[in-house]
N, C-alpha and C. Protein backbone atom coordinates (compact mmCIF):
# COMPACT_ATOMS: atom_id res chain seq x y z
N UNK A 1 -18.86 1.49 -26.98
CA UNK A 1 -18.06 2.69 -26.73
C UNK A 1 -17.22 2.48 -25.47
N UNK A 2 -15.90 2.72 -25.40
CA UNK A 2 -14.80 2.79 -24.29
C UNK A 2 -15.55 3.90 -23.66
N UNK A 3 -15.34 3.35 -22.08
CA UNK A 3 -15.41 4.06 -21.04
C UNK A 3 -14.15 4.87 -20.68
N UNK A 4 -14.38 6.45 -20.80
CA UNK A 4 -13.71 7.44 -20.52
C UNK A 4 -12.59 6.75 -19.21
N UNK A 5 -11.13 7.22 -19.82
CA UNK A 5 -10.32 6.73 -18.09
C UNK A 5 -9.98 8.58 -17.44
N UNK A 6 -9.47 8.56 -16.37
CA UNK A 6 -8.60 9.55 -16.22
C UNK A 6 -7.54 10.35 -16.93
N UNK A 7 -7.24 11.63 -16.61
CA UNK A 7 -6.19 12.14 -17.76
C UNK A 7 -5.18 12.12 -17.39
N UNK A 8 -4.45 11.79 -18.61
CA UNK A 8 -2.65 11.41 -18.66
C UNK A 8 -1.74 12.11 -17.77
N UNK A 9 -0.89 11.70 -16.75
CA UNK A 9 -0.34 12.07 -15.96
C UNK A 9 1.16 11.42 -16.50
N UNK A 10 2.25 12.28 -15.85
CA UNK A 10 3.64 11.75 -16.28
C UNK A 10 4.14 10.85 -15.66
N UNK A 11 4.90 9.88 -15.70
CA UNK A 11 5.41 9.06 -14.59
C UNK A 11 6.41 9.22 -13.39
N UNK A 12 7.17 10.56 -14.14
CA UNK A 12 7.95 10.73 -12.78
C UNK A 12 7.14 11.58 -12.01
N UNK A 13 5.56 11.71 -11.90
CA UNK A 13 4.97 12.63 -10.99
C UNK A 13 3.62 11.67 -10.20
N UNK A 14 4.11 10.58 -10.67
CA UNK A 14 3.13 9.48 -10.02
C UNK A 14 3.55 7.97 -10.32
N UNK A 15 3.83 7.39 -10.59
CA UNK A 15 3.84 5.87 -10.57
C UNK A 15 5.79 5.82 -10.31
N UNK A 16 6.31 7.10 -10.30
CA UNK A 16 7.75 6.77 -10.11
C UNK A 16 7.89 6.84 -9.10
N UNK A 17 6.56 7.79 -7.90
CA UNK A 17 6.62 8.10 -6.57
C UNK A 17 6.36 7.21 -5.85
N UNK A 18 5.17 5.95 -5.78
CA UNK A 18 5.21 4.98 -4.94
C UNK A 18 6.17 3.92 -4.93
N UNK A 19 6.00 3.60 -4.02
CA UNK A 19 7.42 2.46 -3.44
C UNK A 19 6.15 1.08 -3.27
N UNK A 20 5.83 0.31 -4.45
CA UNK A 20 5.26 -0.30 -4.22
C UNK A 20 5.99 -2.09 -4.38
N UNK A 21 6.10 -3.02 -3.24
CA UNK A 21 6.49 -4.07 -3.20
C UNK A 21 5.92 -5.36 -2.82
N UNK A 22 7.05 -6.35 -3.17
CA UNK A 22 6.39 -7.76 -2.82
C UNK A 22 6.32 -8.15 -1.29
N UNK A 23 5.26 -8.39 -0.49
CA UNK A 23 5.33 -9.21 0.73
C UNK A 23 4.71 -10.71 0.63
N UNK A 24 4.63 -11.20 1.80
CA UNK A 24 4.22 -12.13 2.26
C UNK A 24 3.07 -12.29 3.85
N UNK A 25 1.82 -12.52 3.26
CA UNK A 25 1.25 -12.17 4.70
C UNK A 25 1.52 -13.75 5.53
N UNK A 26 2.05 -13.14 6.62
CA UNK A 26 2.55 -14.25 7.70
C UNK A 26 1.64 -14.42 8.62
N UNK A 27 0.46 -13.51 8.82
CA UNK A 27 -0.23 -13.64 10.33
C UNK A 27 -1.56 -12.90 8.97
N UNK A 28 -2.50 -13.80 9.59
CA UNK A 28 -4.12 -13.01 9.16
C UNK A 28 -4.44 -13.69 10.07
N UNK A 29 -6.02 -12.58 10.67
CA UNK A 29 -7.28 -13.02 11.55
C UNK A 29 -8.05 -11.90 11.20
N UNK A 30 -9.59 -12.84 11.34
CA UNK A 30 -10.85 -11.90 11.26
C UNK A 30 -10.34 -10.63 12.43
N UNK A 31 -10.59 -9.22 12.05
CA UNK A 31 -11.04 -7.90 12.59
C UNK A 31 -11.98 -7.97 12.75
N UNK A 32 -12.48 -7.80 13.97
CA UNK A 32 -13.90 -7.55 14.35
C UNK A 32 -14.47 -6.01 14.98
N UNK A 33 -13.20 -5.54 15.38
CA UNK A 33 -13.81 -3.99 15.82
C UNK A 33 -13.84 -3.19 14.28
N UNK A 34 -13.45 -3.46 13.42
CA UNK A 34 -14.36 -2.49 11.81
C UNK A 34 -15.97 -2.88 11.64
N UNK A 35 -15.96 -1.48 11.20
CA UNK A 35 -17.70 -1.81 10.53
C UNK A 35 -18.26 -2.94 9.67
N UNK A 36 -16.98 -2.99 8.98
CA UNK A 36 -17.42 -4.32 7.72
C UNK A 36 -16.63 -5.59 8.66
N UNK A 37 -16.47 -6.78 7.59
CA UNK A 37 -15.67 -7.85 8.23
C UNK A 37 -14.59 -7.38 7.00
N UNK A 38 -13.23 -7.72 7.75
CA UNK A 38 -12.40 -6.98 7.31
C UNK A 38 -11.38 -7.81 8.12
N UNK A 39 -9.95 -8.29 7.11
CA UNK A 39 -9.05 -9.01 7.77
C UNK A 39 -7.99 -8.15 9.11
N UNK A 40 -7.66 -8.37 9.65
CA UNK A 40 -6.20 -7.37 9.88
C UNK A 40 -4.62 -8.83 9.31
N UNK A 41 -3.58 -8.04 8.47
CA UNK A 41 -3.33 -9.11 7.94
C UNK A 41 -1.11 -8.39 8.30
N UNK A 42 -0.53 -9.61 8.75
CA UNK A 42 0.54 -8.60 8.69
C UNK A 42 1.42 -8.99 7.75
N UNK A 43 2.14 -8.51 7.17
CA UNK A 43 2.81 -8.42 5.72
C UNK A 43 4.10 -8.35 6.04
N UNK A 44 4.76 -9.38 5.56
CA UNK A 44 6.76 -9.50 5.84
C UNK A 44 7.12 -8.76 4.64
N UNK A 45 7.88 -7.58 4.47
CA UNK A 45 8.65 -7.15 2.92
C UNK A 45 10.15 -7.44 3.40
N UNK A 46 10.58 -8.67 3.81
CA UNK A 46 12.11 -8.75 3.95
C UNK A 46 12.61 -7.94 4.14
N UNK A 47 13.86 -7.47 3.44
CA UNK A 47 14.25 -6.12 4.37
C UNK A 47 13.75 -4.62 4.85
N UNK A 48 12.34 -4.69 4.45
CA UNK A 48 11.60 -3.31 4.56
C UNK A 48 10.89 -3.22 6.22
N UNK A 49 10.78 -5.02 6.19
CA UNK A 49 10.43 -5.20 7.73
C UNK A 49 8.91 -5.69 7.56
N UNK A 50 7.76 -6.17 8.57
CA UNK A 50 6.78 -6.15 8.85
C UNK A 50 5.78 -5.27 9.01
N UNK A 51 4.78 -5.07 7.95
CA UNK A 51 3.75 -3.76 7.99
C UNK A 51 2.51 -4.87 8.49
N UNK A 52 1.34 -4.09 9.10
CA UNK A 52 -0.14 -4.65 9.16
C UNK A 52 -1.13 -3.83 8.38
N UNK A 53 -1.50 -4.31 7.99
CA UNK A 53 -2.53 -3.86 6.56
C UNK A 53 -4.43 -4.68 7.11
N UNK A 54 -5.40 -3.41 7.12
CA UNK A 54 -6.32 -4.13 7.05
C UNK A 54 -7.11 -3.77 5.84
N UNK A 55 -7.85 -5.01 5.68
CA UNK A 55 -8.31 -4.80 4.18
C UNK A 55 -9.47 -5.99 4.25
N UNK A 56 -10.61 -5.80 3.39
CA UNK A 56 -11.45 -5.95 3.10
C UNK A 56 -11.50 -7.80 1.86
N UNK A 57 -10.91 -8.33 2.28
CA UNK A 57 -10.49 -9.88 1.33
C UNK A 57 -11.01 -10.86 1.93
N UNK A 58 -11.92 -10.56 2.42
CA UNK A 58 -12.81 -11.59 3.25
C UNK A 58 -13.58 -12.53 2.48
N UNK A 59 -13.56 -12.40 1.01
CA UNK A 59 -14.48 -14.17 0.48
C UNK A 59 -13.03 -14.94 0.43
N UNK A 60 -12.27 -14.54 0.52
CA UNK A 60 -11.53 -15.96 0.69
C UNK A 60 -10.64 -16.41 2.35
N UNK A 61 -10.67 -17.31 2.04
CA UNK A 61 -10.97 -18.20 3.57
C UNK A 61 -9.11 -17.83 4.43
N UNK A 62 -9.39 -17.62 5.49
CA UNK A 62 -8.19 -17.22 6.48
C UNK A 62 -6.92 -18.36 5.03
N UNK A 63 -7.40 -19.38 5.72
CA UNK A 63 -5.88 -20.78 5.52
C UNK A 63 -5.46 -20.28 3.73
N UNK A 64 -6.35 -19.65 3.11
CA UNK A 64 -5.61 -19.14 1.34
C UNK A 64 -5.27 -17.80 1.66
N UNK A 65 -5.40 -17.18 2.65
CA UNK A 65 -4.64 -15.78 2.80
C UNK A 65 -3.71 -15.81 3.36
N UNK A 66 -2.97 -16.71 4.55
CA UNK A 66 -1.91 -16.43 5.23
C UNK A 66 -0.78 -17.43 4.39
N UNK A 67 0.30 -16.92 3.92
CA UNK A 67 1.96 -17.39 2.92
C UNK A 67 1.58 -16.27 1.56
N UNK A 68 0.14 -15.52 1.18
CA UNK A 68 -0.01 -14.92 -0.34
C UNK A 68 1.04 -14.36 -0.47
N UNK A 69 1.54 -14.37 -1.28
CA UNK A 69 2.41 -13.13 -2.06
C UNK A 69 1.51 -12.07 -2.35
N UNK A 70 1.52 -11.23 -1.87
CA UNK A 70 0.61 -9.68 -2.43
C UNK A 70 1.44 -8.62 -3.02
N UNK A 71 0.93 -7.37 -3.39
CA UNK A 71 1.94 -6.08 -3.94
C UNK A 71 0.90 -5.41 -2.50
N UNK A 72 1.98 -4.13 -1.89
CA UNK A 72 2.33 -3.27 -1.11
C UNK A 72 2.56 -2.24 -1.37
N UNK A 73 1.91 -1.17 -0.96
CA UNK A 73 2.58 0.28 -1.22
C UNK A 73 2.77 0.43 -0.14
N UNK A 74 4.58 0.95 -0.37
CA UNK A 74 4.90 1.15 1.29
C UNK A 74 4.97 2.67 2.15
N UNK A 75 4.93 2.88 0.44
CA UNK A 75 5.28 4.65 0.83
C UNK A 75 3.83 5.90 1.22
N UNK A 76 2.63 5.35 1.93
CA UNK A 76 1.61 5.66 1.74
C UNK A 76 1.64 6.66 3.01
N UNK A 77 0.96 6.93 3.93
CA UNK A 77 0.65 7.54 5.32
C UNK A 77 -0.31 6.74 5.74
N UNK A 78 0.11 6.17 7.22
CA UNK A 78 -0.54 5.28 7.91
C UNK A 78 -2.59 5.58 7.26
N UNK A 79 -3.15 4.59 7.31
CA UNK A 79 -4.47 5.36 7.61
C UNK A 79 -5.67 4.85 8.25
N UNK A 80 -5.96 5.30 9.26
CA UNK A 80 -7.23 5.11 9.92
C UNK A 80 -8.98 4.59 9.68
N UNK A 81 -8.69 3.19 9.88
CA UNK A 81 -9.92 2.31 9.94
C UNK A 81 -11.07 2.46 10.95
N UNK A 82 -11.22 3.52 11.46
CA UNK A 82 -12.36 3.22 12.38
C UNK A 82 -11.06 3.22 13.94
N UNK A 83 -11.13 1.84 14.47
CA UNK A 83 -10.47 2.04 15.44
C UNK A 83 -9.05 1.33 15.55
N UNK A 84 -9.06 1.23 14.16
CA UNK A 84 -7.43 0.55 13.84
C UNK A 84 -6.84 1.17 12.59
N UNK A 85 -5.67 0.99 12.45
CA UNK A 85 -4.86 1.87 11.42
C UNK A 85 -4.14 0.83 10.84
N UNK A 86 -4.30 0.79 9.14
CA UNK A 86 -3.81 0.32 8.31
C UNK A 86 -2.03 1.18 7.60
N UNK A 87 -0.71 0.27 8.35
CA UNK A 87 0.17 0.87 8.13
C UNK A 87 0.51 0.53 6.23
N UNK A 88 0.07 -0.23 5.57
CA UNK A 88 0.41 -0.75 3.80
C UNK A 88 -0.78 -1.13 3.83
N UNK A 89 -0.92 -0.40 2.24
CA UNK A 89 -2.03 -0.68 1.58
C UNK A 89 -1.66 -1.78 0.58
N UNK A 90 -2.34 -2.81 0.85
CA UNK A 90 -2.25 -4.26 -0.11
C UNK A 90 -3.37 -3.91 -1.46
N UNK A 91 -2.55 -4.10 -2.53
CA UNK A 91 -3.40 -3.95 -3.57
C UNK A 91 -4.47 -5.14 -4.01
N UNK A 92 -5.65 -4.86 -4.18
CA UNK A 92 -6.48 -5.79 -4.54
C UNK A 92 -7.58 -4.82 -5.80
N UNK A 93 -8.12 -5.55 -6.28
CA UNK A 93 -9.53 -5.62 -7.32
C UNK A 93 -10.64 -6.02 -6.63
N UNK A 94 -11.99 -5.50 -7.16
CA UNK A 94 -13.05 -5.70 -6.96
C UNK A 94 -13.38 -7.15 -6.91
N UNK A 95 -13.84 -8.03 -6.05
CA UNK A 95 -13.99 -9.43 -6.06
C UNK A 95 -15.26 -9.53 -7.03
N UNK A 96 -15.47 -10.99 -7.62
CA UNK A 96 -16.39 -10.89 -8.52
C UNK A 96 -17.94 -11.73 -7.73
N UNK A 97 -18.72 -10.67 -8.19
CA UNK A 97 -19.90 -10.60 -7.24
C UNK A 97 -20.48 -10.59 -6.47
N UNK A 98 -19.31 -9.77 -5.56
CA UNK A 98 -19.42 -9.73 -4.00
C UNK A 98 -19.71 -8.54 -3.77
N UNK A 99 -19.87 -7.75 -2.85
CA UNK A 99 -20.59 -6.31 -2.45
C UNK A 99 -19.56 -5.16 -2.59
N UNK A 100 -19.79 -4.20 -3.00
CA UNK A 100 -18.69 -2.74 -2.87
C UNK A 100 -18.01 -2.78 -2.16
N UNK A 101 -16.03 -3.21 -2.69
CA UNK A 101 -15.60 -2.98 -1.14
C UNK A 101 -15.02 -4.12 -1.01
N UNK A 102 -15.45 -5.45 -1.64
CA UNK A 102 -15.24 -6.48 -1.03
C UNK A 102 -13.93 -6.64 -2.34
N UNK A 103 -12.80 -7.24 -1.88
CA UNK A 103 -11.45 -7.17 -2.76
C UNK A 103 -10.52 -8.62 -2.66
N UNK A 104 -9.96 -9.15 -4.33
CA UNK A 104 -9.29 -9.72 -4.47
C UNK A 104 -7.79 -9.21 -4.23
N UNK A 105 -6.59 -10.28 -4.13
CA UNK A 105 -5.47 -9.61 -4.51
C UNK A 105 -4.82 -9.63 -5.30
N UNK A 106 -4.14 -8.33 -5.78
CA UNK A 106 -2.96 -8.52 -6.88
C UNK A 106 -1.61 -8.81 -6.60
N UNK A 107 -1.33 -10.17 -6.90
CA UNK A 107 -0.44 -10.89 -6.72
C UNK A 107 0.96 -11.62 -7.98
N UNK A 108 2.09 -11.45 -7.51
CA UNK A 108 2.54 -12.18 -9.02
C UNK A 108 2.42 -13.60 -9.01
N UNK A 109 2.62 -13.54 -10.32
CA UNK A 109 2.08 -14.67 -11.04
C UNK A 109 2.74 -16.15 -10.64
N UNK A 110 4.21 -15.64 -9.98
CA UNK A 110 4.97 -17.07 -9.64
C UNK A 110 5.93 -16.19 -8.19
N UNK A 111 6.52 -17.49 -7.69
CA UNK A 111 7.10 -16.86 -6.35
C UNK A 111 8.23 -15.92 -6.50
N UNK A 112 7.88 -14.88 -6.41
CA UNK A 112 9.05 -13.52 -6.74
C UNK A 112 9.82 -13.47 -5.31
N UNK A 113 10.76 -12.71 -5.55
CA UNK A 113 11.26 -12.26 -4.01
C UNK A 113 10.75 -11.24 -3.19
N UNK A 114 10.45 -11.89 -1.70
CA UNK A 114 9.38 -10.84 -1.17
C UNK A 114 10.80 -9.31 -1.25
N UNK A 115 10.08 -8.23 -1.11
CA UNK A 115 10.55 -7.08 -1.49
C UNK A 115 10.52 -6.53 -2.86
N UNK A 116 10.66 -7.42 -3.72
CA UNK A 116 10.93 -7.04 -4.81
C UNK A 116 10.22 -5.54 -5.21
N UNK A 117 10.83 -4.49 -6.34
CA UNK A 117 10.03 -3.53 -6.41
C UNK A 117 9.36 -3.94 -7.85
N UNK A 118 8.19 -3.22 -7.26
CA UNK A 118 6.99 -3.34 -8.84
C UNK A 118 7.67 -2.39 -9.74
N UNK A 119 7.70 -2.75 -10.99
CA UNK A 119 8.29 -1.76 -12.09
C UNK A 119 6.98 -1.92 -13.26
């Protein structure tokens, strides 16, 4: 039996509203003032400029996180980590068999142009 999803929403009242794009993280290092281990990672969107995003992508090793191509939502409200603030939320998935929390990224498939918008 399919697991029940959420109910149908329209697109121009949600997925037409985020501004979600391609970056490039140029700078990652372990965060150590969060509760969890948790990167702080900063993200080039070419002409959108440089956001810092912290996020939770810690099974994979600093040297495969810094050049990723990731997706970005840019249009979010800053939000508060404890004692740091995540300005873009980098989209990721549940890593596989790692603890609640702990996240892969969603990335395209070949080198797009950073900015690009997700459609």
């Amino acid at each position: 039996m399919a697991s029940k999803i959420k109910p149908v929403v329209s697109y121009d009242d949600s997925f037409a509203k985020l501004d979600v794009r391609v970056g490039r993280i140029v700078e990652v290092e372990l965060e150590t003032r969060t509760n969890k281990q948790t990167y702080k990672m900063v993200v080039d969107f070419g002409k959108y400029g440089k956001r810092v995003s912290y996020g939770r992508f810690t099974c994979h090793p600093v040297e495969d996180v810094k050049d990723r191509l990731v997706l970005g939502v840019l249009n979010f409200d800053p939000r508060p980590m404890g004692p740091v603030t995540s300005e873009v939320l980098v989209l990721g998935v549940q890593y596989p068999k790692a603890e609640s929390g702990e996240a892969t990224f969603v990335s395209p498939a070949v080198n797009a142009k950073v900015g690009s918008k997700l459609f």
